[in-house]
N, C-alpha and C. Protein backbone atom coordinates (compact mmCIF):
# COMPACT_ATOMS: atom_id res chain seq x y z
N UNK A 1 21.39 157.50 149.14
CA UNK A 1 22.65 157.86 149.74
C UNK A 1 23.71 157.95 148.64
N UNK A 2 24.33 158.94 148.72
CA UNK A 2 25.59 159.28 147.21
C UNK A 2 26.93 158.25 147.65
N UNK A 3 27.39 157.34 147.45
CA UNK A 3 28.42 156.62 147.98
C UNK A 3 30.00 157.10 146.74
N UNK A 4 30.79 157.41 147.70
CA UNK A 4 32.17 157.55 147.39
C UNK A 4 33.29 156.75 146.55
N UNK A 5 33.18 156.48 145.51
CA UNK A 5 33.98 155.56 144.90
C UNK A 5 35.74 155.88 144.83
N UNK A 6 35.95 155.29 145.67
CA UNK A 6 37.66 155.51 145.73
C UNK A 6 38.08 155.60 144.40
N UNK A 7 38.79 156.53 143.55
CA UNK A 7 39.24 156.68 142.30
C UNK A 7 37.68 156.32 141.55
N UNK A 8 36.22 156.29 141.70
CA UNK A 8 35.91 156.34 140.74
C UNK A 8 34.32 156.88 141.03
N UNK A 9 33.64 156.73 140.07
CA UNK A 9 32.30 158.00 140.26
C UNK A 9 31.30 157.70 141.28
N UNK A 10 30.91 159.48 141.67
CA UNK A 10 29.75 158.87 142.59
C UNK A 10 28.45 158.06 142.24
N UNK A 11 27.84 157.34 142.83
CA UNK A 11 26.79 156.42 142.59
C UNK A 11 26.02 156.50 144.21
N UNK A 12 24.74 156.27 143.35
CA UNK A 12 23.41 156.51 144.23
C UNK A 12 23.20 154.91 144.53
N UNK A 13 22.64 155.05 146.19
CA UNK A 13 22.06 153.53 146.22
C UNK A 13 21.12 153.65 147.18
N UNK A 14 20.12 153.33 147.18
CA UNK A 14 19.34 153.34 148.25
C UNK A 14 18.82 152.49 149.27
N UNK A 15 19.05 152.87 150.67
CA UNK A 15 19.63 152.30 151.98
C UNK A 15 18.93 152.50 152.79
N UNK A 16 18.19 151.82 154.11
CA UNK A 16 17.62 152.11 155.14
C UNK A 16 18.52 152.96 156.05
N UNK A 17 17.65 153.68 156.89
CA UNK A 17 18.45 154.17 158.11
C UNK A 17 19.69 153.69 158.53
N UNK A 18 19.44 152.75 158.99
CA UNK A 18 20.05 151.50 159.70
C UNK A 18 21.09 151.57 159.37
N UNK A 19 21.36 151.16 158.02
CA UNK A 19 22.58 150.38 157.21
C UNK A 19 23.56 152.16 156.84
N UNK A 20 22.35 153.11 156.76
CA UNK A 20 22.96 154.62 156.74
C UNK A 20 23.95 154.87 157.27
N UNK A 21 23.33 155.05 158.75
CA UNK A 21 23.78 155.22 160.35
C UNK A 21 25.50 154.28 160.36
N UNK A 22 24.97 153.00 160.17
CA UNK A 22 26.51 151.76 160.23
C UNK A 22 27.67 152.56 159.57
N UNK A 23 26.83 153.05 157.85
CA UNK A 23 28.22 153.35 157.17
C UNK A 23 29.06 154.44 157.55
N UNK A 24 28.06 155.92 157.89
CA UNK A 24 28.17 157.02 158.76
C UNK A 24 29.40 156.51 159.67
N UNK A 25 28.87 155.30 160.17
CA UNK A 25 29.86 155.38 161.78
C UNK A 25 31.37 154.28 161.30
N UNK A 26 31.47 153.94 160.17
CA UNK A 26 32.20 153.69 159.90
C UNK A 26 32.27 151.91 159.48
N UNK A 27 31.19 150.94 159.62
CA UNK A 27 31.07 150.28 159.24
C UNK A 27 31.80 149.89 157.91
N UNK A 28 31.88 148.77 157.70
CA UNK A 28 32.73 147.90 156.42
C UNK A 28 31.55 147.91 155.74
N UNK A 29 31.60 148.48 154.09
CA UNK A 29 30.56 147.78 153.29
C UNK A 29 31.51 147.65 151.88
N UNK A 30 30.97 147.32 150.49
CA UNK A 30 31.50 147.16 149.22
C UNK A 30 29.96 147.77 148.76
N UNK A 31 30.55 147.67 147.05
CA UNK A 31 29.80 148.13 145.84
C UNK A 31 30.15 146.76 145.43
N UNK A 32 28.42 146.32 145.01
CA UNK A 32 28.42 145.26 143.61
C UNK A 32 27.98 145.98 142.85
N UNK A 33 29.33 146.35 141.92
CA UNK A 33 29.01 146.44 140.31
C UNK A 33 27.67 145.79 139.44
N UNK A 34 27.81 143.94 139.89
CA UNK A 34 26.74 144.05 138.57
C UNK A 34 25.60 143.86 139.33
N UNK A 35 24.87 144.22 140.73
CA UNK A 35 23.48 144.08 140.61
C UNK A 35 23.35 145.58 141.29
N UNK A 36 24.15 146.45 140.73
CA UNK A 36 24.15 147.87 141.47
C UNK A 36 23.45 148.13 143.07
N UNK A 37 24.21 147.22 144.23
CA UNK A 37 23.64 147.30 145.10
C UNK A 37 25.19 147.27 146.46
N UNK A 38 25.16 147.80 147.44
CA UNK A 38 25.96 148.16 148.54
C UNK A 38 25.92 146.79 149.48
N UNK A 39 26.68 145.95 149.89
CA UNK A 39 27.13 144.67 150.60
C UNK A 39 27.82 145.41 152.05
N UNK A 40 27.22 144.65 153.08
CA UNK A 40 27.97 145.05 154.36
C UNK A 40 27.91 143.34 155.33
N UNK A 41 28.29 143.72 155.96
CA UNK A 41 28.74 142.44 157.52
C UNK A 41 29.43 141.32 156.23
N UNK A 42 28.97 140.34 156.59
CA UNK A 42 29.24 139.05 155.77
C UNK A 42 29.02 138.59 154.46
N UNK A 43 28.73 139.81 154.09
CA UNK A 43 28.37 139.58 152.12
C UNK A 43 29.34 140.85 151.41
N UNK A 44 29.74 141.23 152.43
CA UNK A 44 30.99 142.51 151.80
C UNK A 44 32.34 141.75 151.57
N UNK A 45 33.04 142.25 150.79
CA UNK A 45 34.36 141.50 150.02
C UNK A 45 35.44 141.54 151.51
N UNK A 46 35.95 140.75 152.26
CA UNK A 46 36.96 140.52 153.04
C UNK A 46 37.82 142.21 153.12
N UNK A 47 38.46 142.93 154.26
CA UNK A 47 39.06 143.70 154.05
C UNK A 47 40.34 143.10 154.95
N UNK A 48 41.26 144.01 154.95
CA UNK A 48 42.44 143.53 155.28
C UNK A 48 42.33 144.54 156.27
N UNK A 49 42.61 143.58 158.15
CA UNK A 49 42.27 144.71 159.35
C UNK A 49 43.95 145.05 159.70
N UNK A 50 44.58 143.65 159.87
CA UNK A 50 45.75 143.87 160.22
C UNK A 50 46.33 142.68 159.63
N UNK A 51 47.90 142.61 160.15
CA UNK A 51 48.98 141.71 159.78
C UNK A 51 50.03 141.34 160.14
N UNK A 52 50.69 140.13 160.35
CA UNK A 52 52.10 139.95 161.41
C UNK A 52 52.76 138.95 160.51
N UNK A 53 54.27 139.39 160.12
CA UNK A 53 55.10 138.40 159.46
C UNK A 53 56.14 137.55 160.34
N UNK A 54 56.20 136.92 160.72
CA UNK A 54 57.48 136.23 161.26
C UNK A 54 57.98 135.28 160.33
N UNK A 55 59.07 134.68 160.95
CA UNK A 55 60.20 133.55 160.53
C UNK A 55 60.29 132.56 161.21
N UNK A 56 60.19 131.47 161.21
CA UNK A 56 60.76 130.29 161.88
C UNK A 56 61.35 129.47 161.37
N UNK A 57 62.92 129.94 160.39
CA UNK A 57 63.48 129.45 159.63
C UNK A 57 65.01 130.44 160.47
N UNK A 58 65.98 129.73 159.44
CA UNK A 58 67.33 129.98 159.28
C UNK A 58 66.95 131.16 158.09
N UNK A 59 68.05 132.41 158.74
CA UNK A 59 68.01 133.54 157.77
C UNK A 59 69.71 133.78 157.77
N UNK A 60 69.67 134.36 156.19
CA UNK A 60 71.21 134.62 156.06
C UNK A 60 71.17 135.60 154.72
N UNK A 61 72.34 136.18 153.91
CA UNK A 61 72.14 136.98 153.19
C UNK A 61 71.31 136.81 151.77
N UNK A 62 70.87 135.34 151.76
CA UNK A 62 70.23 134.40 150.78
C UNK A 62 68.87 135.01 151.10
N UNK A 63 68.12 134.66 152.29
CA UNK A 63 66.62 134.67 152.23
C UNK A 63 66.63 134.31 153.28
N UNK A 64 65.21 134.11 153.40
CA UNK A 64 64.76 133.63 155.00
C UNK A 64 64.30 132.24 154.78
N UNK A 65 64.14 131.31 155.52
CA UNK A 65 63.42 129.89 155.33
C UNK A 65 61.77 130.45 156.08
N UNK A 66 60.99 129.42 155.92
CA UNK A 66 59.82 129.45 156.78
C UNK A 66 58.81 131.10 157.16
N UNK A 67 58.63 131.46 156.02
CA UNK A 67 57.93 132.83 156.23
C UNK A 67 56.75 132.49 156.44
N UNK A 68 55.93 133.41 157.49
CA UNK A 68 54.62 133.04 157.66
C UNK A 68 54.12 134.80 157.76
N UNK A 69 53.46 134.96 156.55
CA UNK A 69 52.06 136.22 156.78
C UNK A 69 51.01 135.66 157.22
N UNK A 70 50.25 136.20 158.28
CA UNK A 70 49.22 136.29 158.69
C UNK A 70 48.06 137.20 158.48
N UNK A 71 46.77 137.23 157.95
CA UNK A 71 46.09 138.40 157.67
C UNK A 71 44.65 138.19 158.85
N UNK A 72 44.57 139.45 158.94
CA UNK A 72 43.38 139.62 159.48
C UNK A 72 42.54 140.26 158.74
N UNK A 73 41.64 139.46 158.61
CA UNK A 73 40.40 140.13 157.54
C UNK A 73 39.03 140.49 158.72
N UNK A 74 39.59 140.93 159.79
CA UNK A 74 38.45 141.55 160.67
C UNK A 74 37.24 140.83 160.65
N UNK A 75 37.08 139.86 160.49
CA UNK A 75 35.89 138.84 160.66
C UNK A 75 35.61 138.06 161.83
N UNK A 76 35.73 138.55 163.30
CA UNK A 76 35.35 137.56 164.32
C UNK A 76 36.64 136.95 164.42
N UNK A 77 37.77 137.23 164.25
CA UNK A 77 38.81 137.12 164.41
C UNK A 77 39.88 135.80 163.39
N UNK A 78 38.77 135.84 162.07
CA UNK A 78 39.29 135.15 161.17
C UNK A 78 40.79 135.49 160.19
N UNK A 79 41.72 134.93 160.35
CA UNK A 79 42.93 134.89 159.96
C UNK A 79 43.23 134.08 158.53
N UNK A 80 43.88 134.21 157.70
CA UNK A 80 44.77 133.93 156.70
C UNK A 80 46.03 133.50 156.94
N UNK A 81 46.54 132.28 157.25
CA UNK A 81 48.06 132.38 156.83
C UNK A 81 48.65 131.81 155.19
N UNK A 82 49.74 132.72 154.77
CA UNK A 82 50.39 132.18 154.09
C UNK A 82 51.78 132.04 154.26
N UNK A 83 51.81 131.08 154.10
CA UNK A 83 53.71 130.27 154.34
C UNK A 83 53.82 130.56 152.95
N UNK A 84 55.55 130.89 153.27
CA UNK A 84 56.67 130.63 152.17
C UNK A 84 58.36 129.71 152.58
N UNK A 85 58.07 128.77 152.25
CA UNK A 85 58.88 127.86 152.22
C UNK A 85 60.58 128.71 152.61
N UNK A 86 60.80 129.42 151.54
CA UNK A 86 61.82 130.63 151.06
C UNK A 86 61.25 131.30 150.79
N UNK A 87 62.16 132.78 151.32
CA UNK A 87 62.23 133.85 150.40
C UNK A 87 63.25 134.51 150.13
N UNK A 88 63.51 134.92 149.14
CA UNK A 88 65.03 135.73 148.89
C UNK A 88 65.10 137.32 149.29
N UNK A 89 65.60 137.56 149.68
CA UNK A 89 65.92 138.33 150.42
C UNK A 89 65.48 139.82 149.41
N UNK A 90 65.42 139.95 147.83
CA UNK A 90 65.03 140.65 147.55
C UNK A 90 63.53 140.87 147.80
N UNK A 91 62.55 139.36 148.04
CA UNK A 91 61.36 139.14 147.93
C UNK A 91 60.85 139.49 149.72
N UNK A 92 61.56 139.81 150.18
CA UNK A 92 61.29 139.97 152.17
C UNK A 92 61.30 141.23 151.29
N UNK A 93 62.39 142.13 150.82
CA UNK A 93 62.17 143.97 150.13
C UNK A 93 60.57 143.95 150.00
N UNK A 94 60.35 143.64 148.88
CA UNK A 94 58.91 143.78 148.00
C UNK A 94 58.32 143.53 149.45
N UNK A 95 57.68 142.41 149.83
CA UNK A 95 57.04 142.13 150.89
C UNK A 95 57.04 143.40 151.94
N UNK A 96 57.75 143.47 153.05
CA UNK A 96 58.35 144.79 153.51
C UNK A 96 57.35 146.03 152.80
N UNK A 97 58.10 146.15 151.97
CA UNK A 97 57.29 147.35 151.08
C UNK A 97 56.30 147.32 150.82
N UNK A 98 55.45 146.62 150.27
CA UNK A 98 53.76 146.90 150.09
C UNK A 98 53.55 146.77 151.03
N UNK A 99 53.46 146.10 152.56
CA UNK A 99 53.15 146.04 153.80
C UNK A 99 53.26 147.36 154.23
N UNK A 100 54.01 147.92 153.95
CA UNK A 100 54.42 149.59 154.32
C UNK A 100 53.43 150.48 154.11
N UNK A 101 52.91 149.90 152.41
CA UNK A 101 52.07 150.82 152.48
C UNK A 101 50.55 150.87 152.71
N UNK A 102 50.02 149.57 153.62
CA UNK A 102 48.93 149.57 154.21
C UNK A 102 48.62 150.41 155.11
N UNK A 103 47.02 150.91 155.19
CA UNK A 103 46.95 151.88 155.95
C UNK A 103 45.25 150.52 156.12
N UNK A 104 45.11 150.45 157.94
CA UNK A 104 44.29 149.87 158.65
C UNK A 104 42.72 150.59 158.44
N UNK A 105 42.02 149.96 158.53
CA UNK A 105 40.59 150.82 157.82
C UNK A 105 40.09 151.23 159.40
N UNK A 106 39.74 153.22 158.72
CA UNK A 106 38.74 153.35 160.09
C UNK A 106 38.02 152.48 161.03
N UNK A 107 37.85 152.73 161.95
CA UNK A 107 36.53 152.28 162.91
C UNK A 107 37.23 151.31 163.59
């Protein structure tokens, strides 16, 4: 099977039906580099499905208190949080912004 390297070259790997069919339909897999072999379900690198930021702090033109990201790494409904104590209000920008530019993976 010729697999697609986002920004980088195609590479051959060879795959049962099965695991074909999954990627076809949109299944999650990765590339391991060093044993040149394709990872899917629970041995593929975490992807990022979705995400929700709230506050449960005092906000003012300073920052926010109590930030909480949440990630969904599409695993059976396994979540990530990370708290931030503070953030300054330039750092909610940045935040904000790369969040912006997530785009949710097919399927």
């Amino acid at each position: 099977m010729p697999v697609n390297m986002p920004d980088g070259p195609l590479l051959e790997a060879a795959i049962c039906a099965d695991h074909h069919r999954q990627i076809e339909t949109g299944a999650a897999w990765d590339w391991n580099w060093d044993r040149g072999e394709i990872l899917m379900g629970s041995d593929a690198t975490p992807r990022l499905k979705d995400f929700t930021i709230e506050s449960r702090g005092d906000r003012s033109e300073l920052g926010i208190e109590n930030v909480i990201l949440t990630l969904d790494l599409g695993r059976d409904g396994e979540t990530v949080d990370l708290v931030r104590v503070r953030m300054t209000m330039e750092e909610v920008k940045e935040l904000i912004s790369a969040l912006d530019q997530f785009q949710p993976p097919a399927g």
